[in-house]
Every structure is written in C-alpha cells, then in structure tokens.
C-alpha atoms as a PDB file:
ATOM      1  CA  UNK A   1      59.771 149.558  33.538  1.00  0.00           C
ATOM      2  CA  UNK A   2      63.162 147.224  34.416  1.00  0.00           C
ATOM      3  CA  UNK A   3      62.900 144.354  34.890  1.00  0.00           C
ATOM      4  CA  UNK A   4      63.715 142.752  38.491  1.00  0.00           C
ATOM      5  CA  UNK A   5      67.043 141.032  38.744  1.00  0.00           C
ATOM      6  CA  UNK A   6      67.502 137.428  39.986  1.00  0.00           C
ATOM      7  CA  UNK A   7      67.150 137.904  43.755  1.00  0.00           C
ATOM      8  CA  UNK A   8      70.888 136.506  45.418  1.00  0.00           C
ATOM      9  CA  UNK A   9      70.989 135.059  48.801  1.00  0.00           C
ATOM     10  CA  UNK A  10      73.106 137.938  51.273  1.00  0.00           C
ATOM     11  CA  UNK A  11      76.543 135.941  51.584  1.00  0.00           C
ATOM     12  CA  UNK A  12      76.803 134.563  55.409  1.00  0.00           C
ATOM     13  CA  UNK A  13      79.921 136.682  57.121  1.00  0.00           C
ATOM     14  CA  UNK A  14      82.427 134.536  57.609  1.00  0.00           C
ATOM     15  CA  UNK A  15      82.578 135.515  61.796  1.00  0.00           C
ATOM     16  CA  UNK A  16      78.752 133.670  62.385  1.00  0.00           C
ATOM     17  CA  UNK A  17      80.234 130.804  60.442  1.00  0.00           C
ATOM     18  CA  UNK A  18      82.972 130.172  62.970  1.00  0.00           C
ATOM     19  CA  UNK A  19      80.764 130.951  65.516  1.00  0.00           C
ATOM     20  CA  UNK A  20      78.191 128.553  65.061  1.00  0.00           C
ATOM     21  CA  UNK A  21      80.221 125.008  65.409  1.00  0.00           C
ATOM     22  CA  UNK A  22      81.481 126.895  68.947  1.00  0.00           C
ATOM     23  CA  UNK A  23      78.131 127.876  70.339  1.00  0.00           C
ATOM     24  CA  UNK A  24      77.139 124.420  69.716  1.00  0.00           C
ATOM     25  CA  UNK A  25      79.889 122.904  70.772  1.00  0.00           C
ATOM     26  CA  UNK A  26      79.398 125.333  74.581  1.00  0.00           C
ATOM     27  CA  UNK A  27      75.896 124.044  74.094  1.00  0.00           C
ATOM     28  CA  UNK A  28      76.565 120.272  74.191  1.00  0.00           C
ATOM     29  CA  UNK A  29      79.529 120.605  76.580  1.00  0.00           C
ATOM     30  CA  UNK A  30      77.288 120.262  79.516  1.00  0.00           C
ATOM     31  CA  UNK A  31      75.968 116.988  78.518  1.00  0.00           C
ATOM     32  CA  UNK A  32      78.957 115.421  77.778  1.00  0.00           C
ATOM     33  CA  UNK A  33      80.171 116.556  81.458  1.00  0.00           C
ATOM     34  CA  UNK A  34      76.883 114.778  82.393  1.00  0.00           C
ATOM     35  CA  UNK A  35      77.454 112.094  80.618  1.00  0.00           C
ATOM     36  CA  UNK A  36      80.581 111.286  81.792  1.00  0.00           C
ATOM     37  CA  UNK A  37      79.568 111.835  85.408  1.00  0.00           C
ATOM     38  CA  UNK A  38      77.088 109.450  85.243  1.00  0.00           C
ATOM     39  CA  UNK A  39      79.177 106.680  83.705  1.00  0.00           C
ATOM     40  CA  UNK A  40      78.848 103.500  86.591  1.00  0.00           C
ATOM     41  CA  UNK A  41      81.927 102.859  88.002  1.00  0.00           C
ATOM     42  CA  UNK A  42      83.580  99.368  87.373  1.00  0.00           C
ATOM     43  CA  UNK A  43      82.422  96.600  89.120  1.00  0.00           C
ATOM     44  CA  UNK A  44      80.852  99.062  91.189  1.00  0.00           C
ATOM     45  CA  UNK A  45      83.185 100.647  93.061  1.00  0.00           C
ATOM     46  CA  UNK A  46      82.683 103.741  95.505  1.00  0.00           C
ATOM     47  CA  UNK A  47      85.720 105.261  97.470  1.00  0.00           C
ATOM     48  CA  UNK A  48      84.474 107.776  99.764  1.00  0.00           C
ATOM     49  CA  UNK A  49      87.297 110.196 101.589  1.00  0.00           C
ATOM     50  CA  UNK A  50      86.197 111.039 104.980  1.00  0.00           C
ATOM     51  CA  UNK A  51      89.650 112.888 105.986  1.00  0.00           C
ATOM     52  CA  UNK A  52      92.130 114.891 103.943  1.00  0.00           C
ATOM     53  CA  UNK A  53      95.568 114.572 105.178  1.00  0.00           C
ATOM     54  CA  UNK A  54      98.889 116.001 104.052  1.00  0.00           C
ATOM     55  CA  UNK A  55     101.386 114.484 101.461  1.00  0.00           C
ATOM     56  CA  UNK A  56     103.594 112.660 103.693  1.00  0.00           C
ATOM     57  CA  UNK A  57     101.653 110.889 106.336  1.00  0.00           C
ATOM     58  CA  UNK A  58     101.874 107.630 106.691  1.00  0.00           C
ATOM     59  CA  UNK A  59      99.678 105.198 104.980  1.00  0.00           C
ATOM     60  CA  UNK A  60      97.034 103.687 106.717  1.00  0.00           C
ATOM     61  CA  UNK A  61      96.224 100.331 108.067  1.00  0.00           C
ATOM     62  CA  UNK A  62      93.096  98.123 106.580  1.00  0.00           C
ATOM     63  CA  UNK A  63      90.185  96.173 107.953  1.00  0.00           C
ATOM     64  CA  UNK A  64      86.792  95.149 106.943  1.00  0.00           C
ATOM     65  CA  UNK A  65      83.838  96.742 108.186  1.00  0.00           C
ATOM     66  CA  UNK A  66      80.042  96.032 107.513  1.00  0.00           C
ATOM     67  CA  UNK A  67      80.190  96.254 103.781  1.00  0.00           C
ATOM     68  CA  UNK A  68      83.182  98.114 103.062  1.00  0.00           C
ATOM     69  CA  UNK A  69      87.045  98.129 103.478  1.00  0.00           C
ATOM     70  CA  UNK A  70      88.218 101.173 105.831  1.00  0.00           C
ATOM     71  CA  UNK A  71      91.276 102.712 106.090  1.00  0.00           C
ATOM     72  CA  UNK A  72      92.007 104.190 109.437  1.00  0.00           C
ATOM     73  CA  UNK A  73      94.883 106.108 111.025  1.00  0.00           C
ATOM     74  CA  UNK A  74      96.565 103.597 113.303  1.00  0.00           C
ATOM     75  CA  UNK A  75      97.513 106.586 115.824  1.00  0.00           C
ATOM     76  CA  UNK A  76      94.218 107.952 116.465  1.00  0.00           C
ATOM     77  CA  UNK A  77      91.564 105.517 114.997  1.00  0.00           C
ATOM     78  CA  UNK A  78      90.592 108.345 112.972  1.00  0.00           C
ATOM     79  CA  UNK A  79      88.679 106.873 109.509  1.00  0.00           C
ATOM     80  CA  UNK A  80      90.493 108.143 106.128  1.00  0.00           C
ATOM     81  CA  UNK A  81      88.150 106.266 103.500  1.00  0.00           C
ATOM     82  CA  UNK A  82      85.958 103.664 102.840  1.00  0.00           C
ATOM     83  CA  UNK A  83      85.893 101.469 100.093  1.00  0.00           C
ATOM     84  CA  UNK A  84      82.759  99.252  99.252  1.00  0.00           C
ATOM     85  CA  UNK A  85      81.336  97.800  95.692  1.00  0.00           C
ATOM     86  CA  UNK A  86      77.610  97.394  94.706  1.00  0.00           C
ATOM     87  CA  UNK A  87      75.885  94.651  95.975  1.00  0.00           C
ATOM     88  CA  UNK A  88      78.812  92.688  97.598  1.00  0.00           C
ATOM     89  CA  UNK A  89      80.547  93.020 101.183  1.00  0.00           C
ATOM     90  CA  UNK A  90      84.132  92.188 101.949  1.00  0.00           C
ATOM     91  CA  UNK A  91      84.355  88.609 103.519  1.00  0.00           C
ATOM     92  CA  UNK A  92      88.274  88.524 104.103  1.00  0.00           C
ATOM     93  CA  UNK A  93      91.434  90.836 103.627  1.00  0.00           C
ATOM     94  CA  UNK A  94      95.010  90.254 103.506  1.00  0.00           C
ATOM     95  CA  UNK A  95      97.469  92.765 103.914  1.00  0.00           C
ATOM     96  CA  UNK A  96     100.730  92.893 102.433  1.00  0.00           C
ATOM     97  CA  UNK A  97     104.193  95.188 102.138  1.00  0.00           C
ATOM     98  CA  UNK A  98     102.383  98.049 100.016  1.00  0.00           C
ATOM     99  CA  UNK A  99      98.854  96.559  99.361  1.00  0.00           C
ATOM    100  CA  UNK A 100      96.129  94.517 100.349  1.00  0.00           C
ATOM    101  CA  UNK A 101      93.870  91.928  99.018  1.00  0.00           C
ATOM    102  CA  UNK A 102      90.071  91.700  99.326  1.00  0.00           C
ATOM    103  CA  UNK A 103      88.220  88.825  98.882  1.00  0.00           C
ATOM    104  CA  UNK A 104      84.224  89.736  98.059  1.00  0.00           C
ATOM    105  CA  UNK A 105      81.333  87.823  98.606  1.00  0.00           C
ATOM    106  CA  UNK A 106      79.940  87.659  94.973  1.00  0.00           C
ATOM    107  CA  UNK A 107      83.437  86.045  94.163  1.00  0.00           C
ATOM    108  CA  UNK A 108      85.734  89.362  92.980  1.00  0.00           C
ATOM    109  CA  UNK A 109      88.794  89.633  94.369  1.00  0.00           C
ATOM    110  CA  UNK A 110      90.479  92.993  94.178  1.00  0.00           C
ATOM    111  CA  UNK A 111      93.731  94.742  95.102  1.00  0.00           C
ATOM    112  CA  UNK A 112      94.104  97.699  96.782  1.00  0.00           C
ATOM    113  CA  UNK A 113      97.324  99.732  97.597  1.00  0.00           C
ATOM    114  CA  UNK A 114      96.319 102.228 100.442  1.00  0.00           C
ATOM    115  CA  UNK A 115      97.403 105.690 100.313  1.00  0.00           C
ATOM    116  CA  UNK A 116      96.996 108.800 102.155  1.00  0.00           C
ATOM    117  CA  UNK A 117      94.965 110.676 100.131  1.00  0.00           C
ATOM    118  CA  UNK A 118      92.711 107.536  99.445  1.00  0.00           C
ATOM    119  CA  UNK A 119      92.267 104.375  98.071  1.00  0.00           C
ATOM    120  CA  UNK A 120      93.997 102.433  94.712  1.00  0.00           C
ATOM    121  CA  UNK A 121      92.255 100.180  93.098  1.00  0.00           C
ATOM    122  CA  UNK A 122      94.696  98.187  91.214  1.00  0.00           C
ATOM    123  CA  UNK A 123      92.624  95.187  89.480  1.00  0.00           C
ATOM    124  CA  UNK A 124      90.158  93.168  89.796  1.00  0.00           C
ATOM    125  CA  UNK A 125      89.727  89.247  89.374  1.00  0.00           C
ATOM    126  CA  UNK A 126      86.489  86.848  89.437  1.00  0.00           C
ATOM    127  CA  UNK A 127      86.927  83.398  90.797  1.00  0.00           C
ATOM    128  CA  UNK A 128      84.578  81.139  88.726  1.00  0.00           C
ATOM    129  CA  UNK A 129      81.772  79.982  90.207  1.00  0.00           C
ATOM    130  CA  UNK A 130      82.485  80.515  93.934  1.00  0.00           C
ATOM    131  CA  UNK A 131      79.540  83.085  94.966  1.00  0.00           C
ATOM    132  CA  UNK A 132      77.031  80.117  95.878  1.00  0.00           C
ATOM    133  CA  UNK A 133      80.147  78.212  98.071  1.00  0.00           C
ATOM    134  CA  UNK A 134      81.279  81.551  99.729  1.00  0.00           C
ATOM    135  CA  UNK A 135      77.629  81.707 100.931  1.00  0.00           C
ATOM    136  CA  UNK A 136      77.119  78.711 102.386  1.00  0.00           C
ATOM    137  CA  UNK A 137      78.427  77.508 105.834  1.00  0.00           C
ATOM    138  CA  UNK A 138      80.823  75.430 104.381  1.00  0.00           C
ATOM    139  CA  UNK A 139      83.245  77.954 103.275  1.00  0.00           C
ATOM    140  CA  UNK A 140      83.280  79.344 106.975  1.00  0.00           C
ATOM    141  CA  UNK A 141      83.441  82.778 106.745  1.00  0.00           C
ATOM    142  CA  UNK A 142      86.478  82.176 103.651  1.00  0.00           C
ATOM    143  CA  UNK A 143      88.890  81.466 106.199  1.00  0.00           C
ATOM    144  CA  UNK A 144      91.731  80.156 104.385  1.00  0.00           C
ATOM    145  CA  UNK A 145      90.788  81.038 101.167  1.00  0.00           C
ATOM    146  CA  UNK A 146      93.034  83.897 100.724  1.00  0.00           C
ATOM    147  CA  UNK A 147      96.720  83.168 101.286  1.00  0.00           C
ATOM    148  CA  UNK A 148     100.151  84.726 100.332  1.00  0.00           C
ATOM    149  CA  UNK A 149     102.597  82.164  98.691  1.00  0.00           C
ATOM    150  CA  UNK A 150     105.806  84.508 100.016  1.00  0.00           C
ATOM    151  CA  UNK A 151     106.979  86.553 102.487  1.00  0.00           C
ATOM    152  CA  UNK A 152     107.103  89.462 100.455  1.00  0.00           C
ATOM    153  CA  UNK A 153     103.576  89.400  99.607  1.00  0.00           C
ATOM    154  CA  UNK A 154     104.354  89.185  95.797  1.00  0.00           C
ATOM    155  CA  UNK A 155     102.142  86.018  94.665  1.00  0.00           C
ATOM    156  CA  UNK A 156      98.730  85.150  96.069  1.00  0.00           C
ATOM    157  CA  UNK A 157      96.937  82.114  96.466  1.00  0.00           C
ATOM    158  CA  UNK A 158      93.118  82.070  96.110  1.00  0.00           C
ATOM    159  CA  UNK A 159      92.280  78.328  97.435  1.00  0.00           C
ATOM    160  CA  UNK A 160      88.517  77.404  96.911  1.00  0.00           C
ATOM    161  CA  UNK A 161      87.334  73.575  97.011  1.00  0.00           C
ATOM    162  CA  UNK A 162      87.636  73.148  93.080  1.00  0.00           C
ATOM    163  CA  UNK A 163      91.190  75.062  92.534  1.00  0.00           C
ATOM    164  CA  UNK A 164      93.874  76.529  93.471  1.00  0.00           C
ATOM    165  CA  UNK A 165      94.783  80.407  91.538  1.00  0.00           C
ATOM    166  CA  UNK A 166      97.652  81.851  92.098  1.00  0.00           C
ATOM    167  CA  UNK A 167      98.178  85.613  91.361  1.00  0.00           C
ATOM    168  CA  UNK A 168     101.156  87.954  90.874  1.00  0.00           C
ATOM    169  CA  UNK A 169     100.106  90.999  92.927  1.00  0.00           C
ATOM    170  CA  UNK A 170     101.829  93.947  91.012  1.00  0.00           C
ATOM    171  CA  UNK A 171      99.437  93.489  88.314  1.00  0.00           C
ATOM    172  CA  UNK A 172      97.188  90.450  88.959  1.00  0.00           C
ATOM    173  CA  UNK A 173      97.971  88.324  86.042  1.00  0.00           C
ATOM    174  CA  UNK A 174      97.515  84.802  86.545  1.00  0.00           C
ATOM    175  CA  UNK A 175     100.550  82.476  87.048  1.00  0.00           C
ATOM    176  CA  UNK A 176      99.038  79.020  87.479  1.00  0.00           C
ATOM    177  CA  UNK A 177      96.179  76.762  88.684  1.00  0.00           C
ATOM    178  CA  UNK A 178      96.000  73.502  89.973  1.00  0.00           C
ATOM    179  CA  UNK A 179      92.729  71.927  90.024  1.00  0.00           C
ATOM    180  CA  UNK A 180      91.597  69.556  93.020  1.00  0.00           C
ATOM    181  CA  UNK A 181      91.741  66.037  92.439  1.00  0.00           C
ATOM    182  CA  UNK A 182      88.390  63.995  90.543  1.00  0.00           C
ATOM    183  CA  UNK A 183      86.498  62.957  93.942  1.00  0.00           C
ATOM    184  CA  UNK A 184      88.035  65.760  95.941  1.00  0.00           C
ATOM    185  CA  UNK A 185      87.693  69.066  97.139  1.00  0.00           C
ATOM    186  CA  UNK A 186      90.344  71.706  98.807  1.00  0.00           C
ATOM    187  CA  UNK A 187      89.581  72.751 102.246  1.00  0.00           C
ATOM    188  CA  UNK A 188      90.541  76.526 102.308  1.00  0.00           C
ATOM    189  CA  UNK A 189      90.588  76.474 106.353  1.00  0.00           C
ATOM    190  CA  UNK A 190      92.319  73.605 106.795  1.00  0.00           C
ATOM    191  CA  UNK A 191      95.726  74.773 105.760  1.00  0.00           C
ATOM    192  CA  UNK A 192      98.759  75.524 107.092  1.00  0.00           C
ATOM    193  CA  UNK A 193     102.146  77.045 106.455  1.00  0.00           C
ATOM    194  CA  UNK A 194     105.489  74.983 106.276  1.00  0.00           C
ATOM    195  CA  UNK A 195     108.548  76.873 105.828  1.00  0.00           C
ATOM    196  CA  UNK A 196     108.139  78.059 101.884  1.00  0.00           C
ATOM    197  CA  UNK A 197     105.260  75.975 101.333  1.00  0.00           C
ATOM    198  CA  UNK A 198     101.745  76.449 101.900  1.00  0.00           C
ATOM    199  CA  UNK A 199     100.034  72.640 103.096  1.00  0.00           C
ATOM    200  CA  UNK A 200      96.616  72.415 101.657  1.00  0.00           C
ATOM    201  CA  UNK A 201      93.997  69.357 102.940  1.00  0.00           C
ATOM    202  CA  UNK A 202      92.359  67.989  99.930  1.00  0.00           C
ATOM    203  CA  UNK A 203      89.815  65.518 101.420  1.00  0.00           C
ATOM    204  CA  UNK A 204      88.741  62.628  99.317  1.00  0.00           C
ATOM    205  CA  UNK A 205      85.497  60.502  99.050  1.00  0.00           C
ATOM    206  CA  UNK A 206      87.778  57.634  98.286  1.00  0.00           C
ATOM    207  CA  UNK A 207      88.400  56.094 101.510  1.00  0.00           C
ATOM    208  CA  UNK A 208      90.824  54.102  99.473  1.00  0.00           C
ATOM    209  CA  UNK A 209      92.731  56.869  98.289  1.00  0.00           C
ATOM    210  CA  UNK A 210      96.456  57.466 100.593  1.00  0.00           C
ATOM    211  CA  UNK A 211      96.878  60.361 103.017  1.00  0.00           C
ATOM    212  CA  UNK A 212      99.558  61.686 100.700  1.00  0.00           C
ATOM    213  CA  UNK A 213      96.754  62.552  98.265  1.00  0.00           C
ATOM    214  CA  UNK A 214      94.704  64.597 100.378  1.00  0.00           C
ATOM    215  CA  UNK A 215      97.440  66.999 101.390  1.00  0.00           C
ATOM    216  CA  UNK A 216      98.869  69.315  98.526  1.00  0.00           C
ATOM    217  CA  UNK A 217     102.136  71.237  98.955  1.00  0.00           C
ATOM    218  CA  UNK A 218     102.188  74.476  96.992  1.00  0.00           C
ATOM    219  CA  UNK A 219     104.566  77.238  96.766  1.00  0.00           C
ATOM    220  CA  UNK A 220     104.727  80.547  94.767  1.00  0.00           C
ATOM    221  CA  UNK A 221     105.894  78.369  91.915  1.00  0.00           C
ATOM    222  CA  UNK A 222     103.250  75.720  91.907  1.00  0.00           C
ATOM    223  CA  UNK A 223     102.685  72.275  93.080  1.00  0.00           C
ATOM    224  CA  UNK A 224     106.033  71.314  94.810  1.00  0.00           C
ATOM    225  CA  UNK A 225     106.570  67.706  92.721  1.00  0.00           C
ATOM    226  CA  UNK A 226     110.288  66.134  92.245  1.00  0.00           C
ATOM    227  CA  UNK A 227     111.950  67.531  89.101  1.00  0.00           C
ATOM    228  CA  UNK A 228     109.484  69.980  88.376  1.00  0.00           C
ATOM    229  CA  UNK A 229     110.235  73.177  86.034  1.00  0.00           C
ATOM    230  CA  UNK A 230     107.977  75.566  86.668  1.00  0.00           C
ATOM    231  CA  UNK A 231     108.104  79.444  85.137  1.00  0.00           C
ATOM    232  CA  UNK A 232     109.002  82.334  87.000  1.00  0.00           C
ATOM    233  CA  UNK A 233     106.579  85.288  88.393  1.00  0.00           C
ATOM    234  CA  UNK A 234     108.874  88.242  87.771  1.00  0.00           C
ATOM    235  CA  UNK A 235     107.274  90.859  86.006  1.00  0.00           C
ATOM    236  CA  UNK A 236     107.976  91.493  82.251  1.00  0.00           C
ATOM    237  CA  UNK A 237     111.212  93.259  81.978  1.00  0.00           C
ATOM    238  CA  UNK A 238     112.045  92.126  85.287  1.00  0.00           C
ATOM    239  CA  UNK A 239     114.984  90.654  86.937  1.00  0.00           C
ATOM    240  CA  UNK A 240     114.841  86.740  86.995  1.00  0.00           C
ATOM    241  CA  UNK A 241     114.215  85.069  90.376  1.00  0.00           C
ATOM    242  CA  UNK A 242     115.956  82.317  91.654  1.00  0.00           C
ATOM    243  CA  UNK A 243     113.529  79.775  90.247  1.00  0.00           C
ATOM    244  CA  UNK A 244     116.068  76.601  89.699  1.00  0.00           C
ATOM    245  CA  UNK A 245     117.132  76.843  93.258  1.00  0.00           C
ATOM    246  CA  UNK A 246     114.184  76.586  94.323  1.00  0.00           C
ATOM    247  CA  UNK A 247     112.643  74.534  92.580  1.00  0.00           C
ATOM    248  CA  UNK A 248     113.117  71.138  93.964  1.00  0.00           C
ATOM    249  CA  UNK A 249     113.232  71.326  97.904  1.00  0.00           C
ATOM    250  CA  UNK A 250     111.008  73.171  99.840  1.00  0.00           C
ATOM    251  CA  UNK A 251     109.277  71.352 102.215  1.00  0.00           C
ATOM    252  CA  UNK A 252     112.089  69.609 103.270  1.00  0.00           C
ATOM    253  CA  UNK A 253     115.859  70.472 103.513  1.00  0.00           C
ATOM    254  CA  UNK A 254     117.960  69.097 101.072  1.00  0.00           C
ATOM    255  CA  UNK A 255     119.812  65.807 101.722  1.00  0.00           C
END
C-alpha cells in the first residue's frame, strides 16, 4: 500500500486576497464616519441654519439674542442662523465692514464674517483671566470692553481693567498690549472716542497720582507717546500703511 503524501495547504486564489483588506475596509468605514461625526466642535461651537437663501442675497445684519448670535434678514426680520457655543452666552458684539466681533462671557472672543448661507467662524481668542470680572457688576454688562481702533474696522481693542489687547481682525493675531498702570485699573465703560484715538479712564488708588495718568490715549498703533515707533498691522505680504505719518499726532493737530 502507498504511502500518503505530505498533505499541502490549497493555495488561497489570489481574488479573496484582494478582497479581504476591501471588505474590511467597507466594514470599518462606518465607524470612522461615526467617528468623525462625533468629534466636539471647537470651543463648542453650534451654527444652526434656519433659512436657505440664494447665492446673491445680501448678507445679514447681527445681534445678540439669549445665548446665541442671530443673523436676521434686515428686510423682513426673517432669522437665517444662530450661532451659540457651549456653556457661554454672548455679552457684547461689534459689527464691522465684512465681520463682527463677539465678546463671550467665559472670556472668548471670536470673529465672525456673516454670510448668506451661514455663519464664518474665523478665530477665536481667550482674554486671560477675565470670566470672574465679566461676571460681576463691575464690568457692567462689558460695555466698553470691545472697541474698534479704526474706521475700517481692521484692528480691535479688547479693554479689560488689567490690559489693553489689540487685535488685527483679518486673522486675529495679536499686535500689542499695554498693561494698566501698578495701582490702577482700566475702566472699559468709561471711554470715549477722540478723532483717531480711543480715550481710556485708568482710575488710580493714588490720590497723589496726576489726572494725566488716569487717562490713556490709544490708537490702532498703540499708546499714542511723543516719538514713539511703533510696528505696522498690515498683513504679511501686505502693502505698508502709513505708520510714520501717523505716528506722532493724533489726538491733537499738528502745530
């Protein structure tokens, strides 16, 4: 009787070898779609369209509402979207030419540029430490706190009682701070504007200290100081801005 030969595995055809990665791969897609649906979105924000409209209408106008930022047709009243973050309400917006700033009550400050279809979400920024101030009563309501530094809306000010931020609002990089004075604090709703320049009360415990101490002049530039050289806010790439004209006088005329 023969003897039985060695007993050889059946080679695998090459088709179920190709086939298996791509069954597993139709297996796993709907987990990854998962997955990526249930990512959290950053800083928590939710944009909710409540109206479709067609490409070409005009963009809507802005305003704060319970605990979102609402877009609204300015013809008919007619809501186009919402915009609202986790576990913070809107406490002041500013519009500008093509965007609009939101100041938020656990201290973010975001940019928004308002569209048709929806809202934009350009950046966000966190002002240190403010949350606890923006609570209280003496921050009332942030009035003040959010201010633009020219008429174009390209540099904003964020003005809380320990600094002064400025902003460039294309991208939200930050241009400069100045810090209060030791012993005093800004006073975000007591400012005003002066031609260019935006007039800041900084109060003082110091009774000794002089009046011109406790108001700050500040322009999209900085501190306005004698001889100062400050940088310029154009974007990188960008044309220069006039910054050594302006520079010098701009609370009052030249002499």
């Amino acid at each position: 009787m023969a003897k039985a030969g060695p007993v050889r595995p059946v080679p695998a055809r090459r088709g179920s070898r190709l086939a298996l990665p791509v069954v597993l791969g139709l297996l796993a897609l709907p987990l990854i779609t998962a997955a990526h649906h249930s990512r959290p979105a950053p800083y928590g924000d939710h944009v909710t369209v409540h109206a479709r409209v067609d490409d070409g209408t005009a963009a809507p106008e802005l305003r704060t509402k319970g605990r979102a930022v609402e877009a609204y047709d300015p013809a008919t009243g007619r809501v186009r979207w919402t915009y609202s973050r986790e576990g913070a309400r809107p406490l002041a917006l500013l519009p500008a030419p093509g965007h609009a700033v939101a100041l938020w009550s656990d201290g973010l400050v975001t940019d928004t540029a308002p569209r048709a279809d929806g809202s934009a979400v350009r950046w966000h920024r966190a002002i240190p430490a403010s949350a606890p101030w923006l609570g209280s009563p003496a921050a009332r309501g942030a009035a003040g706190v959010l201010q633009s530094l020219d008429p174009r809306g390209r540099m904003l000010a964020v003005v809380t009682p320990q600094r002064i931020a400025a902003y460039r609002s294309a991208d939200g990089d930050l241009r400069w701070v100045l810090p209060a004075r030791r012993g005093c604090a800004f006073e975000p709703a007591r400012s005003v504007r002066h031609r260019e320049a935006l007039m800041v009360a900084q109060p003082c415990g110091d009774a000794a200290t002089p009046w011109t101490s406790q108001l700050i002049a500040v322009d999209d530039l900085g501190r306005i100081v004698p001889r100062r050289k400050p940088l310029g806010n154009e974007l990188p790439g960008g044309a220069p801005d006039d910054v050594r004209t302006r520079a010098e006088k701009a609370v009052a005329p030249p002499r």
